[in-house]
C-alpha atoms as a PDB file:
ATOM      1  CA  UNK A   1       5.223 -18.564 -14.606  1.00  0.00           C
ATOM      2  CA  UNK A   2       2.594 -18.903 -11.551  1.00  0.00           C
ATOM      3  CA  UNK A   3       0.328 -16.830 -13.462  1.00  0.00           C
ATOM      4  CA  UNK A   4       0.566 -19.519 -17.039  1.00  0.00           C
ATOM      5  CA  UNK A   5       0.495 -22.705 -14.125  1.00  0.00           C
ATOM      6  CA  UNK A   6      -3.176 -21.242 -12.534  1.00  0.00           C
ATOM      7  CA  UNK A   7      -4.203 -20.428 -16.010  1.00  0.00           C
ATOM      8  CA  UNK A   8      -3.942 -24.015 -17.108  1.00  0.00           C
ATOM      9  CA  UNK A   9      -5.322 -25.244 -13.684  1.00  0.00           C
ATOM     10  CA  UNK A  10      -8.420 -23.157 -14.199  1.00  0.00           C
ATOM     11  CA  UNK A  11      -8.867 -24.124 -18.273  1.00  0.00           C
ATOM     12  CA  UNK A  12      -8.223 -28.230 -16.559  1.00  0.00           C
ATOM     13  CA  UNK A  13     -11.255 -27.513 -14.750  1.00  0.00           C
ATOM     14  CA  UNK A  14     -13.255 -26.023 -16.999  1.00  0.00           C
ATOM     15  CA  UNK A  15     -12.586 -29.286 -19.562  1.00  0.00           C
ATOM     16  CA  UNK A  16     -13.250 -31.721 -16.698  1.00  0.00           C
ATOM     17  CA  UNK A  17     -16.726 -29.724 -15.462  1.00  0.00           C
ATOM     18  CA  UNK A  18     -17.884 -29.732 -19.615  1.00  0.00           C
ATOM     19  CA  UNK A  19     -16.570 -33.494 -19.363  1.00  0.00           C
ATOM     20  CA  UNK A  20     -13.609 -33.222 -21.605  1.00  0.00           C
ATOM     21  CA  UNK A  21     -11.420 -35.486 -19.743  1.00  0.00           C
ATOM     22  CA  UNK A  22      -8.208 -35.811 -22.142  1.00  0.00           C
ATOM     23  CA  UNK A  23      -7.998 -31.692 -22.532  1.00  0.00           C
ATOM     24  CA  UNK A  24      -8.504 -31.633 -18.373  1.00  0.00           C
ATOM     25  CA  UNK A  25      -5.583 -34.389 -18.118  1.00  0.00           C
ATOM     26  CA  UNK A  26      -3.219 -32.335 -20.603  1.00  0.00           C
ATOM     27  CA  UNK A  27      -4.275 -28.908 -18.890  1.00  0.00           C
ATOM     28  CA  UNK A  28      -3.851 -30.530 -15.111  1.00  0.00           C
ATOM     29  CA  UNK A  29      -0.228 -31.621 -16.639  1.00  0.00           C
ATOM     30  CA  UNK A  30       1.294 -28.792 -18.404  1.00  0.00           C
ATOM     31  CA  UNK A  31      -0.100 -26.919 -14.923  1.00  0.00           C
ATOM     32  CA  UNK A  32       1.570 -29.117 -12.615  1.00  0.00           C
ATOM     33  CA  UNK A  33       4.837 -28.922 -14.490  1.00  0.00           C
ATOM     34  CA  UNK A  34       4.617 -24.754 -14.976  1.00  0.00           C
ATOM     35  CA  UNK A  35       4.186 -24.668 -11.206  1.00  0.00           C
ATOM     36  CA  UNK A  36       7.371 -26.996 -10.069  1.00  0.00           C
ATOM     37  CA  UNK A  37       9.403 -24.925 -12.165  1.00  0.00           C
ATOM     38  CA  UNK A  38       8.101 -21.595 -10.701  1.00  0.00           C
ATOM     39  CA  UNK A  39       8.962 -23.428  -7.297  1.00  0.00           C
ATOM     40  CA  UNK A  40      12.274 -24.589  -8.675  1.00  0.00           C
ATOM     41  CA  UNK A  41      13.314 -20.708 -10.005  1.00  0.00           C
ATOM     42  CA  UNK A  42      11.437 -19.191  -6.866  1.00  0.00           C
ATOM     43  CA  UNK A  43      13.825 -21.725  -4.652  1.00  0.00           C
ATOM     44  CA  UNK A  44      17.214 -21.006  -6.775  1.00  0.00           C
ATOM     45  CA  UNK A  45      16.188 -16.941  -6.512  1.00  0.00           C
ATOM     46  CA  UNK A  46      16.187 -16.878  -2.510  1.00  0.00           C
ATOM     47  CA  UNK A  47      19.128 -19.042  -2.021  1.00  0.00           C
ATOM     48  CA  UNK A  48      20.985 -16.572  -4.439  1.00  0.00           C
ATOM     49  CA  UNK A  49      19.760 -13.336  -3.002  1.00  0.00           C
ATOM     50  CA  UNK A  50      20.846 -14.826   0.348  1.00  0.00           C
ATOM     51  CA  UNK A  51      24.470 -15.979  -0.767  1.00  0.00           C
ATOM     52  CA  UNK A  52      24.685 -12.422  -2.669  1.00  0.00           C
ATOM     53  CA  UNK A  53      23.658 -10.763   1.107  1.00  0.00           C
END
């Protein structure tokens, strides 16, 4: 999931530099989004390995 959230970020960046600002908004978004949920699942993982302990 972090891997598909820096993908985006990277592809948002390379819109914005060639000026393609609705494809660097969309990119930016769908990045921001992939990245709370891997902080979300990351989050949920610990506290369950550490109730399971």
């Amino acid at each position: 999931m972090l891997h598909y959230a820096v993908v985006f970020f990277i592809i948002a960046i390379i819109a914005a530099v060639f000026g393609f600002g609705g494809i660097a908004a969309g990119a930016a978004g769908i990045a921001k989004i992939l990245f709370i949920i891997f902080l979300v699942l990351a989050v949920v993982s610990l506290i369950a390995n550490v109730v399971k302990k």
